[in-house]
Structures are given as structure tokens and as C-alpha cells.
Protein backbone atom coordinates (compact mmCIF):
# COMPACT_ATOMS: atom_id res chain seq x y z
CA UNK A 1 -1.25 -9.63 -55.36
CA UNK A 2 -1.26 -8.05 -51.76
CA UNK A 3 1.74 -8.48 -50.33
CA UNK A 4 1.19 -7.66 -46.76
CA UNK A 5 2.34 -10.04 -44.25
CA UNK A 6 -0.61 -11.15 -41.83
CA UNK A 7 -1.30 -9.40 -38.66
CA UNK A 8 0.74 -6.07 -39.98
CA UNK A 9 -2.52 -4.10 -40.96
CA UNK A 10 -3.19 -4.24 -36.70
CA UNK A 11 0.31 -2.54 -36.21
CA UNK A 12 -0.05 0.94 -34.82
CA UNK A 13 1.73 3.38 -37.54
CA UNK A 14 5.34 3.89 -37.57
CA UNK A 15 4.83 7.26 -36.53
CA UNK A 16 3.51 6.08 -33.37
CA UNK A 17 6.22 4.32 -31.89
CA UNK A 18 9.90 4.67 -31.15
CA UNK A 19 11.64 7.53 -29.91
CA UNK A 20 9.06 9.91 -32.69
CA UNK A 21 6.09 8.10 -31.03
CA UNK A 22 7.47 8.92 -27.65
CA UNK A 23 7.93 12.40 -28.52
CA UNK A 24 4.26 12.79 -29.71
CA UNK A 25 3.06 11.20 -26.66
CA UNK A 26 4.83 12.73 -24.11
CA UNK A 27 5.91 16.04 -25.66
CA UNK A 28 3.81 17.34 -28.08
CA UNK A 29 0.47 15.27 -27.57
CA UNK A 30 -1.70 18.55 -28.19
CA UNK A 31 -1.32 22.60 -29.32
CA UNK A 32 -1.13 23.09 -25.30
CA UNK A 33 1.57 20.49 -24.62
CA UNK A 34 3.57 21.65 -27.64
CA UNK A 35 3.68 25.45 -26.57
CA UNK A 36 4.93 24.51 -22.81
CA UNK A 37 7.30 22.06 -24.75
CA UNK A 38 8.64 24.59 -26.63
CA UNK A 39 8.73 27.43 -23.81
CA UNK A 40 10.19 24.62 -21.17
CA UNK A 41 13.21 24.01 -24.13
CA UNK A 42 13.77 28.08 -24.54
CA UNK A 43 13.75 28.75 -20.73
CA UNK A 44 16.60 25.61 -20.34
CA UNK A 45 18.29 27.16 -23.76
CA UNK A 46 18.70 29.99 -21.30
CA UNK A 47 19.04 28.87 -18.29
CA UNK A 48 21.78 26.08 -18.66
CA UNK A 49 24.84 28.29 -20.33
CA UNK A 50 24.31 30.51 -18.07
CA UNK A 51 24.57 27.55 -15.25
CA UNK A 52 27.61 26.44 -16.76
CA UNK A 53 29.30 29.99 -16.98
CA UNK A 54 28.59 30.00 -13.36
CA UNK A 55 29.61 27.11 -12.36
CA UNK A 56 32.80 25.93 -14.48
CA UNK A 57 33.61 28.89 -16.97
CA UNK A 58 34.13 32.00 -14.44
CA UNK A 59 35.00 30.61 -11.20
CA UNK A 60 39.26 30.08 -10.61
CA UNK A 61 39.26 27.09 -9.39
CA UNK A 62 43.13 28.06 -8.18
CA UNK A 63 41.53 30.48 -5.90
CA UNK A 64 41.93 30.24 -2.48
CA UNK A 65 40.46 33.14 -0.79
CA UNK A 66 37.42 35.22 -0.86
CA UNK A 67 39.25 38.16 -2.28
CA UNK A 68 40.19 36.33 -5.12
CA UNK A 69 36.82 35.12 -5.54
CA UNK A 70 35.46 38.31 -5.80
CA UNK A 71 38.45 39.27 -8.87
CA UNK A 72 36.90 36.50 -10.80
CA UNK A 73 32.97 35.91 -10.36
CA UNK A 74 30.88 33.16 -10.80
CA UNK A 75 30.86 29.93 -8.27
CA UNK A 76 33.08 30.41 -5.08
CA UNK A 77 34.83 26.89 -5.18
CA UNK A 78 37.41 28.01 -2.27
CA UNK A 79 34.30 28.98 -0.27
CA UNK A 80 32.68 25.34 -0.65
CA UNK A 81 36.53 23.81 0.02
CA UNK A 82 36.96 26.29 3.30
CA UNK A 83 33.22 25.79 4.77
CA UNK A 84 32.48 22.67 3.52
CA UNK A 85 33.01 20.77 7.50
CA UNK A 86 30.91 23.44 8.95
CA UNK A 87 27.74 22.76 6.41
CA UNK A 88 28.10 19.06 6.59
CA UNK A 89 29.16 18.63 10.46
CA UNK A 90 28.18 21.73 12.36
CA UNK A 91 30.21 22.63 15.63
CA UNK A 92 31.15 18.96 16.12
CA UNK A 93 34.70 19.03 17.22
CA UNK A 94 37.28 19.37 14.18
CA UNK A 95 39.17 16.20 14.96
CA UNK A 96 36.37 14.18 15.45
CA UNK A 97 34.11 14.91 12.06
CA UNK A 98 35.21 11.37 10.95
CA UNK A 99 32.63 10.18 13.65
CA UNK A 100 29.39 12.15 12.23
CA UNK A 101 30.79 10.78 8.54
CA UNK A 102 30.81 7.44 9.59
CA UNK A 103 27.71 7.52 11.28
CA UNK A 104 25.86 9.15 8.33
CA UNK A 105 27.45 6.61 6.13
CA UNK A 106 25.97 4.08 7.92
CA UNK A 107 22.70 5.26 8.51
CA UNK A 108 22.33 5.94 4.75
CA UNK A 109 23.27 2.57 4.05
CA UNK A 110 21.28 0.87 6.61
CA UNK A 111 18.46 2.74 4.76
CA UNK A 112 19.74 2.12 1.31
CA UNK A 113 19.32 -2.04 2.49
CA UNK A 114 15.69 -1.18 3.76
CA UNK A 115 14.48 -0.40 0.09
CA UNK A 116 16.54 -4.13 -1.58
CA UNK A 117 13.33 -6.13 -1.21
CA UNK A 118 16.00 -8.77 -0.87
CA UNK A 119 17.47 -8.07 3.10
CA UNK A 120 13.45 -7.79 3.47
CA UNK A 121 13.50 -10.38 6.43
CA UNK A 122 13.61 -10.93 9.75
CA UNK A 123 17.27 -10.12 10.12
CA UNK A 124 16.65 -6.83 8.64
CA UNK A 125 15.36 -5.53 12.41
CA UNK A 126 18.65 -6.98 13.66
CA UNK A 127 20.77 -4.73 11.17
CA UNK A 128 18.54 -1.57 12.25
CA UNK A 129 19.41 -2.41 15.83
CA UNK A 130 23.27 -2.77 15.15
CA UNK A 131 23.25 0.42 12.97
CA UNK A 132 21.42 2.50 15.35
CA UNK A 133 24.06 1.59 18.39
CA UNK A 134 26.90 2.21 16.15
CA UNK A 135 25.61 5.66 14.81
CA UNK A 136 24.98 6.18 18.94
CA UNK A 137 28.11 4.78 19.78
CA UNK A 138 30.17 7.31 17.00
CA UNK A 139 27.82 10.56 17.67
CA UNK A 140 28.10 10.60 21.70
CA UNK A 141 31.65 8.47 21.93
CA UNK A 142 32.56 8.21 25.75
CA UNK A 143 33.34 4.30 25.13
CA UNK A 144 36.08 2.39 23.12
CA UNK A 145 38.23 5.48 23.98
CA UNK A 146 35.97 7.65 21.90
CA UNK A 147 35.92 11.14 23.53
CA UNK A 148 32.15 12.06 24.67
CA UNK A 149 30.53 14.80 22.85
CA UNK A 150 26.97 15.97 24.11
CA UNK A 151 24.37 15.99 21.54
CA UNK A 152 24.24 20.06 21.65
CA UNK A 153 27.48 19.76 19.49
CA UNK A 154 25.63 17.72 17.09
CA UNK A 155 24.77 19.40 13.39
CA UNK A 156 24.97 19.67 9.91
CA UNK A 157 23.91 16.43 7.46
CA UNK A 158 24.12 13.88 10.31
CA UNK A 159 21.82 15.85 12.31
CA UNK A 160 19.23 16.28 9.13
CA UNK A 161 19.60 12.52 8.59
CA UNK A 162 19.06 11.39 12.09
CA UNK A 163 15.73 14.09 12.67
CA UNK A 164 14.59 12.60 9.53
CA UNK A 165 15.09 9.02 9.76
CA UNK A 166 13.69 8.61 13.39
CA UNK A 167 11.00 10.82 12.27
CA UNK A 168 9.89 8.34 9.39
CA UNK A 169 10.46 5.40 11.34
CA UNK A 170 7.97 6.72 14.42
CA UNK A 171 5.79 8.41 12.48
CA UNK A 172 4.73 5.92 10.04
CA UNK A 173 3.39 3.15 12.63
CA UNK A 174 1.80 5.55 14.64
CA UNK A 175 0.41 7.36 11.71
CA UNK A 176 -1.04 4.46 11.11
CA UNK A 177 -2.91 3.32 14.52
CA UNK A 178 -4.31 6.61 14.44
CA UNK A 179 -5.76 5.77 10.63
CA UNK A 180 -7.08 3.08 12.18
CA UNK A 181 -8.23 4.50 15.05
CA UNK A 182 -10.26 7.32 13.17
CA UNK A 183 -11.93 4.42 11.36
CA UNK A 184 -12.98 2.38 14.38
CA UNK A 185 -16.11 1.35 15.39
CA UNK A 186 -15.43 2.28 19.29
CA UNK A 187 -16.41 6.25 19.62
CA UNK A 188 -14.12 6.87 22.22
CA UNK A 189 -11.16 5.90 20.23
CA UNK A 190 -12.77 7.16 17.02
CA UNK A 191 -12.85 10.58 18.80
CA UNK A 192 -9.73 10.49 20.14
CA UNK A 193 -8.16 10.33 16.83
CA UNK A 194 -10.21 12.26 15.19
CA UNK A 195 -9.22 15.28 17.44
CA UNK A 196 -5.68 14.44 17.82
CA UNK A 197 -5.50 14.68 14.04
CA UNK A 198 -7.24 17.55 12.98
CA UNK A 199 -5.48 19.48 15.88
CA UNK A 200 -2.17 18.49 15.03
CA UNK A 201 -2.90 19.13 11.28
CA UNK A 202 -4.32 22.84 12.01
CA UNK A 203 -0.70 23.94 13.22
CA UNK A 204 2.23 24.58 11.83
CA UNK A 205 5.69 22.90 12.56
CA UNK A 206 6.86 25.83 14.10
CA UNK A 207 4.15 26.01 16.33
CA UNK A 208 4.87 22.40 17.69
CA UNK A 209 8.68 23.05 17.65
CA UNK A 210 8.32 26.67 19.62
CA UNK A 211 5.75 24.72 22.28
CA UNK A 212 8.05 21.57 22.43
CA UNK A 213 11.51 23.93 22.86
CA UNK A 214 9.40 26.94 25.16
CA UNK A 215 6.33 26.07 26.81
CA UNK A 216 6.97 22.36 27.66
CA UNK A 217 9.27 22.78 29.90
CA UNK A 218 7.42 24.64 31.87
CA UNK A 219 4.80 22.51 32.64
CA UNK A 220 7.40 19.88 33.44
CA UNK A 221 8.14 19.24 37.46
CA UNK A 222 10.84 21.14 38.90
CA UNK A 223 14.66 19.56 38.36
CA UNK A 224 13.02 17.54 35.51
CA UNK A 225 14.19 18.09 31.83
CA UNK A 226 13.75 16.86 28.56
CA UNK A 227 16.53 17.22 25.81
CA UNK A 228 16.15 19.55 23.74
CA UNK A 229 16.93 17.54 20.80
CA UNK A 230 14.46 14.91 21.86
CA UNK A 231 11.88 17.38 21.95
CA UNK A 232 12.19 18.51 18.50
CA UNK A 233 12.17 14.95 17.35
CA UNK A 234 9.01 14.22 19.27
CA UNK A 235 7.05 17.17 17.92
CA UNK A 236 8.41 16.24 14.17
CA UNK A 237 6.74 12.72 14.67
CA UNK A 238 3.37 13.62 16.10
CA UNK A 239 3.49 16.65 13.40
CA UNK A 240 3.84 14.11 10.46
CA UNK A 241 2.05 10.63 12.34
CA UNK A 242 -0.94 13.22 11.38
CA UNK A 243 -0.33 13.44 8.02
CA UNK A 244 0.51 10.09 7.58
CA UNK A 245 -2.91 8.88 8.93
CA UNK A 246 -5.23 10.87 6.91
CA UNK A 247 -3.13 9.74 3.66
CA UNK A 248 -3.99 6.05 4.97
CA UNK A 249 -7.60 7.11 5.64
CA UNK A 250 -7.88 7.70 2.34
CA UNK A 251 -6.30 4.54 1.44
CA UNK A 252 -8.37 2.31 3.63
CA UNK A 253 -11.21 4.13 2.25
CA UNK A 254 -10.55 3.21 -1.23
CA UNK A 255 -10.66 -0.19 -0.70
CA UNK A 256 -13.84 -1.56 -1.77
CA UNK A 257 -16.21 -3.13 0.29
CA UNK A 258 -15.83 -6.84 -1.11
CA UNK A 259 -12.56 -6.88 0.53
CA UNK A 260 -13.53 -6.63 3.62
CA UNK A 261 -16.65 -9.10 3.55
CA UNK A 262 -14.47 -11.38 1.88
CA UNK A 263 -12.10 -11.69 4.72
CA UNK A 264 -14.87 -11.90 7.00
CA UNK A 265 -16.15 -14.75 5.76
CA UNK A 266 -12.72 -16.30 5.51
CA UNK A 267 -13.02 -16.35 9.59
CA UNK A 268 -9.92 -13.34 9.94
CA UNK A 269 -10.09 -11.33 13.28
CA UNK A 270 -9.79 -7.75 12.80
CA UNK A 271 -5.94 -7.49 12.66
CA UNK A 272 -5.66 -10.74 10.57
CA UNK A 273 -7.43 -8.53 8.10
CA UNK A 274 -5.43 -5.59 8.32
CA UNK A 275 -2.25 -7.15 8.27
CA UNK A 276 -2.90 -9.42 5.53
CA UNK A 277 -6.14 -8.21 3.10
CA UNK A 278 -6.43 -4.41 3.82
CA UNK A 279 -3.83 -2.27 5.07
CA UNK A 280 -1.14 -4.07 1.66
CA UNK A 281 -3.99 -2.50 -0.54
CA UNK A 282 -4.30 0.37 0.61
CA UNK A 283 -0.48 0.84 1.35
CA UNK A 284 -0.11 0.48 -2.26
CA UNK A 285 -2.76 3.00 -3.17
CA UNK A 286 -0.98 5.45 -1.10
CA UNK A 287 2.50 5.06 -1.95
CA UNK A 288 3.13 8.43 -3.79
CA UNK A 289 1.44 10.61 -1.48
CA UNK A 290 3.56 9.11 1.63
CA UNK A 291 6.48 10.14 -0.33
CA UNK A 292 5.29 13.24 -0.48
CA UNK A 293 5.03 13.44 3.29
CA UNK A 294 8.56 11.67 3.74
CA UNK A 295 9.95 14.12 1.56
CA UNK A 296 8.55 17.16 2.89
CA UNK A 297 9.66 15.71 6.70
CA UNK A 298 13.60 15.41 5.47
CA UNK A 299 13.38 18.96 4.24
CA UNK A 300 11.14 20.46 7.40
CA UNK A 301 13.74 19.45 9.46
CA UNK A 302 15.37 22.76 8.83
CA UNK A 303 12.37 24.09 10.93
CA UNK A 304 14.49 23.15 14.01
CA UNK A 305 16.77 26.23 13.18
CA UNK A 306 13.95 28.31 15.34
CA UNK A 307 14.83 26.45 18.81
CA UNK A 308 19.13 26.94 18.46
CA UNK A 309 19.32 23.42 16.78
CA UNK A 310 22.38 23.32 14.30
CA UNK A 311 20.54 21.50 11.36
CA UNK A 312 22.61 21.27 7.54
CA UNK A 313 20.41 24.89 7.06
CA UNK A 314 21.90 26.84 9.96
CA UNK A 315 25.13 25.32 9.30
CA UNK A 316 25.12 26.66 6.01
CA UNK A 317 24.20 29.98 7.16
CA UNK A 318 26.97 30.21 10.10
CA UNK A 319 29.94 29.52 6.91
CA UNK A 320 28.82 32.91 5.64
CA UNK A 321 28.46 34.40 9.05
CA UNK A 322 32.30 34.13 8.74
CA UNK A 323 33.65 37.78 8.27
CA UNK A 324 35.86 36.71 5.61
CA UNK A 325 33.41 35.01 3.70
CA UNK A 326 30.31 37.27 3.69
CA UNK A 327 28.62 37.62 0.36
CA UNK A 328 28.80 34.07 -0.59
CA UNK A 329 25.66 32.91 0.89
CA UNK A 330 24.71 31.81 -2.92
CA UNK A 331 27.44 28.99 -2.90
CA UNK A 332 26.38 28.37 0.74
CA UNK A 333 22.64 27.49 -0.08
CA UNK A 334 23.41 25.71 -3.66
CA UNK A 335 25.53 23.50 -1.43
CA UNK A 336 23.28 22.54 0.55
CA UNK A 337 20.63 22.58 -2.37
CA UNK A 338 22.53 19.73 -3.89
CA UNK A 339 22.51 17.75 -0.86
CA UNK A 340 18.67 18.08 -0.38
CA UNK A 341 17.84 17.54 -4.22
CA UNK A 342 20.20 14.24 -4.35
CA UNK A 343 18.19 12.85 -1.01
CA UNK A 344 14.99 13.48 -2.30
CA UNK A 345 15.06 13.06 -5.78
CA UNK A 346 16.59 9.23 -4.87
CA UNK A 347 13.81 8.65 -2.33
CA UNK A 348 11.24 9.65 -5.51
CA UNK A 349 12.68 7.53 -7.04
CA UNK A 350 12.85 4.48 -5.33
CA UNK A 351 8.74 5.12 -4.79
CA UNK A 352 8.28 4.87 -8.56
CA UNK A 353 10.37 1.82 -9.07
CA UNK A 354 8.42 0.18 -5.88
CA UNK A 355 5.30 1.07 -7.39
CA UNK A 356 6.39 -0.81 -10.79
CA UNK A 357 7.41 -3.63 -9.36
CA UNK A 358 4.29 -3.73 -7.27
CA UNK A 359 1.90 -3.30 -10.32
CA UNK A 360 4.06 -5.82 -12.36
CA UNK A 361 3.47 -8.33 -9.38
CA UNK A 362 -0.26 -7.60 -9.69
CA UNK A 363 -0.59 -8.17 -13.18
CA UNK A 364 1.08 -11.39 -12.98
């Protein structure tokens, strides 16, 4: 008598699932996969006592100057506890690094609310708006008996985070009219763009950052001047508004032609179709490689080190600059390694778990 309950002969093997089935999947799916597997888990075998000798084992963590560091080996914790206000807040005044902290807290959470699909409303503008004068209002001071500080004493994280974030926030709409704009019907603007873009995206940041800090101001009229910090935050948006529009290209592009005809006959002007058929298509299609840009923006912004602008890079290379503490430009740059890796590795992700939701949305 056959005893197997109905519907169990279309279960996939036992083999197949669970954390086993996972492993075969993932891990050890063919001969290829299983060698890397294996040679990825000897290289960490290696690679993470070691780490942890460095890091924990060696160092004194008692030790409180660089002599003493030097006794010892591994990870110079005194270094990170002496230098740690220079990496994070530059040449900002000593007494008034609780400014820079509180405006980087705030502009971090001010971001952290843009990605909660629930403050996704119209109020979320407002808290932009209030966020943006506060972090203003802390950096520069000279009201609510703050004392002023010009923006030339401005560095380390805050700095990074403020390049970045106004970079993003510019770079993305106006990446965008210029996707648009390559993709127009109207040759003049078509050409426009098309230039723009492919002349922007055959330089280098440097390049842009060396004209924008050098050769601007010369062509500017006599008494006139542009900060230099605005500069370098101009030529960091029209570097990545380049990017940013051929990733959309490609976007809009892969949207198929039924889309389009069907909002046509639906009676939608142009931007009626963008804004509501096309562009949340192929926004979605492009999610990863924006990230990608976004990503690669936060961490160019140590390009600015060229033009004498104190970013969270040449903060971390003044600490060991220090007499006292030459030689520990490893701790230096792991410091600041950490800080990069935990931005970028949260704004990764946050894409993934956007795409997920977004797909789950779809399939519903």
C-alpha cells in the first residue's frame, strides 16, 4: 500500500532546501563555484586571525603615546583616541567641534528619514528645509551667540557629508533633464545634451576640480569671486549629473514601446507621461547602477584634497603629519576606512531592500 501523502512526490528533494540547499545554490552550485568557495574560506582562514591579532591581541590598549605604541605593535588605539577630532572635524576650532557633530548628526538623519517610505510626503521638503538651515546655522554660527567660523575652517566627516549630500541632491534632477534632453525630439536641445555629456564624461574629476579651483577664476570679472568651496561642489554635480543621465538613458531606453503609445492614447502631455508612466519604470530599472554612481560620488569627494580643501582624507593624513605620530598612517587610513565602508555599505543596502519592496509591490 503506498503510503505517500498526496502532493509530496512534487516536493523538491530534501537536499535542495534549507540551509544544505542554500549552500548548494549559492556556494558550491558547480566545480568552479566550489574551488573559489573553498579558496575565498582559506584566504579569510588567514586573513581574519591575523585581523584580530592586529586589532585586539597586540595593541595596549593602556597606551598612551606613540612610543609606547611602537614597544607593543599591532593597532595604535592612543593614535585613533589623540587624532580622532582632527580626522572627523578638520581645523574647525577645538571648542566648537560639537557644532560640525551636531550638524552631521542631523544631516545623516534627515537622510536616514528620506529612505522610511513613510515621512515620503509633502512635509518631507519642509524637514529638508529646516535641516539644511540648522546644519547652516551650526557650521557658519555668527547668530544665537554662535561664534562665526568661515567655511575655509570647515573639514573632516561633515565636510565629506555635506560635498556628498548636495552633490546627490543637484545632481540627480539635473542628471535627469539632461536624460531627457538627449532623448528629445528638438535637435537643438538634443545636441546640447548630447555634448554637455560626453564632454563632461571624457574628463576626470580632477580635471573639473583643478579648472573650477585654477582657471575659473580667471575668467571671472575683476573684484568678483566665487568660494572656493562652492566651486568644488559645482564641478562635483555637473561631473556626476553626467553620469546620472546616461544611467537614465539607458533606463528610458529599456522601456518598451507599448508604454509609451499607451499613454498617448490615454490623452497624457509629455510630462504627464514622464512623471507618471515612464520615468517610475525606468527609475526602477536603474536603481543599482545609480547607487553605484552615489557611492562612487561620497567617496570622490576626497578628490577635493587637490584644491587645499580639508575633506575626512586630508584630515586623516594631517594626524600623521604630527611629528609625534609619524608612522601610524595605517591606523590613520583604517579609520577613516571604517567610516567610508559603514556609509556605503548602508546606502547598498538600503538600494537592495528598495528594490525588494519595489518588485514585491509589482508582483502584487
Amino acid at each position: 500500500m503506498d503510503r505517500t501523502l498526496p502532493g509530496t512526490d512534487r516536493l523538491p528533494p530534501r537536499a535542495d532546501t534549507g540551509v544544505v540547499g542554500w549552500l548548494r545554490s549559492r556556494l558550491f552550485s558547480s566545480p568552479l563555484n566550489s574551488i573559489l568557495t573553498i579558496l575565498a574560506l582559506w584566504l579569510l582562514m588567514l586573513a581574519i586571525p591575523a585581523l584580530i591579532d592586529y586589532l585586539f591581541v597586540k595593541p595596549d590598549f593602556a597606551a598612551t603615546t606613540a612610543a609606547q605604541c611602537r614597544e607593543t605593535g599591532g593597532y595604535c588605539w592612543a593614535f585613533v583616541r589623540e587624532k580622532h577630532r582632527l580626522i572627523l572635524f578638520g581645523i574647525y576650532p577645538y571648542d566648537e567641534q560639537w557644532r560640525p557633530l551636531l550638524a552631521s548628526v542631523i544631516l545623516v538623519g534627515a537622510i536616514v528619514c528620506s529612505c522610511i517610505r513613510w515621512f515620503w510626503k509633502p512635509f518631507l521638503g519642509l524637514l529638508w528645509v529646516v535641516a539644511l538651515v540648522a546644519v547652516g546655522v551650526l557650521m557658519w554660527g555668527g547668530v544665537l551667540g554662535l561664534t562665526y567660523v568661515e567655511n575655509a575652517k570647515w573639514g573632516g566627516l561633515p565636510l565629506t557629508l555635506i560635498l556628498s549630500t548636495f552633490g546627490i541632491a543637484f545632481a540627480f534632477p539635473f542628471g535627469l533633464l539632461l536624460a531627457l534632453g538627449r532623448r528629445s525630439h528638438m535637435p537643438g536641445v538634443k545636441a546640447v545634451c548630447v555634448v554637455y555629456i560626453e564632454l563632461i564624461r571624457g574628463v576626470p574629476l580632477v580635471s573639473l576640480l583643478f579648472m573650477s579651483s585654477v582657471m575659473l577664476p580667471l575668467f571671472l570679472p575683476e573684484g568678483f569671486s566665487i568660494d572656493k568651496l562652492l566651486r568644488a561642489q559645482i564641478a562635483i554635480i555637473l561631473f556626476a549629473a553626467a553620469y546620472v543621465a546616461e544611467t537614465v538613458r539607458g533606463g528610458l531606453q529599456a522601456i518598451p514601446k507599448g508604454q509609451y503609445e499607451g499613454a498617448d492614447s490615454l490623452g497624457l502631455g509629455y510630462w504627464q507621461q514622464m512623471r507618471k508612466i515612464i520615468l517610475p519604470q525606468a527609475l526602477k530599472i536603474v536603481i543599482p547602477p545609480l547607487v553605484g554612481i552615489f557611492i562612487s560620488l561620497f567617496k570622490d569627494t576626497s578628490l577635493v584634497v587637490i584644491i587645499g580643501i580639508f575633506d575626512l582624507t586630508q584630515a586623516a593624513k594631517a594626524a600623521v603629519s604630527d611629528a609625534v605620530w609619524r608612522g601610524f598612517s595605517t591606523e590613520s587610513y583604517l579609520f577613516i576606512s571604517v567610516i567610508y565602508f559603514i556609509f556605503c555599505y548602508s546606502i547598498s543596502r538600503y538600494s537592495l531592500s528598495l528594490e525588494r519592496k519595489l518588485d514585491q509591490g509589482q508582483r502584487r
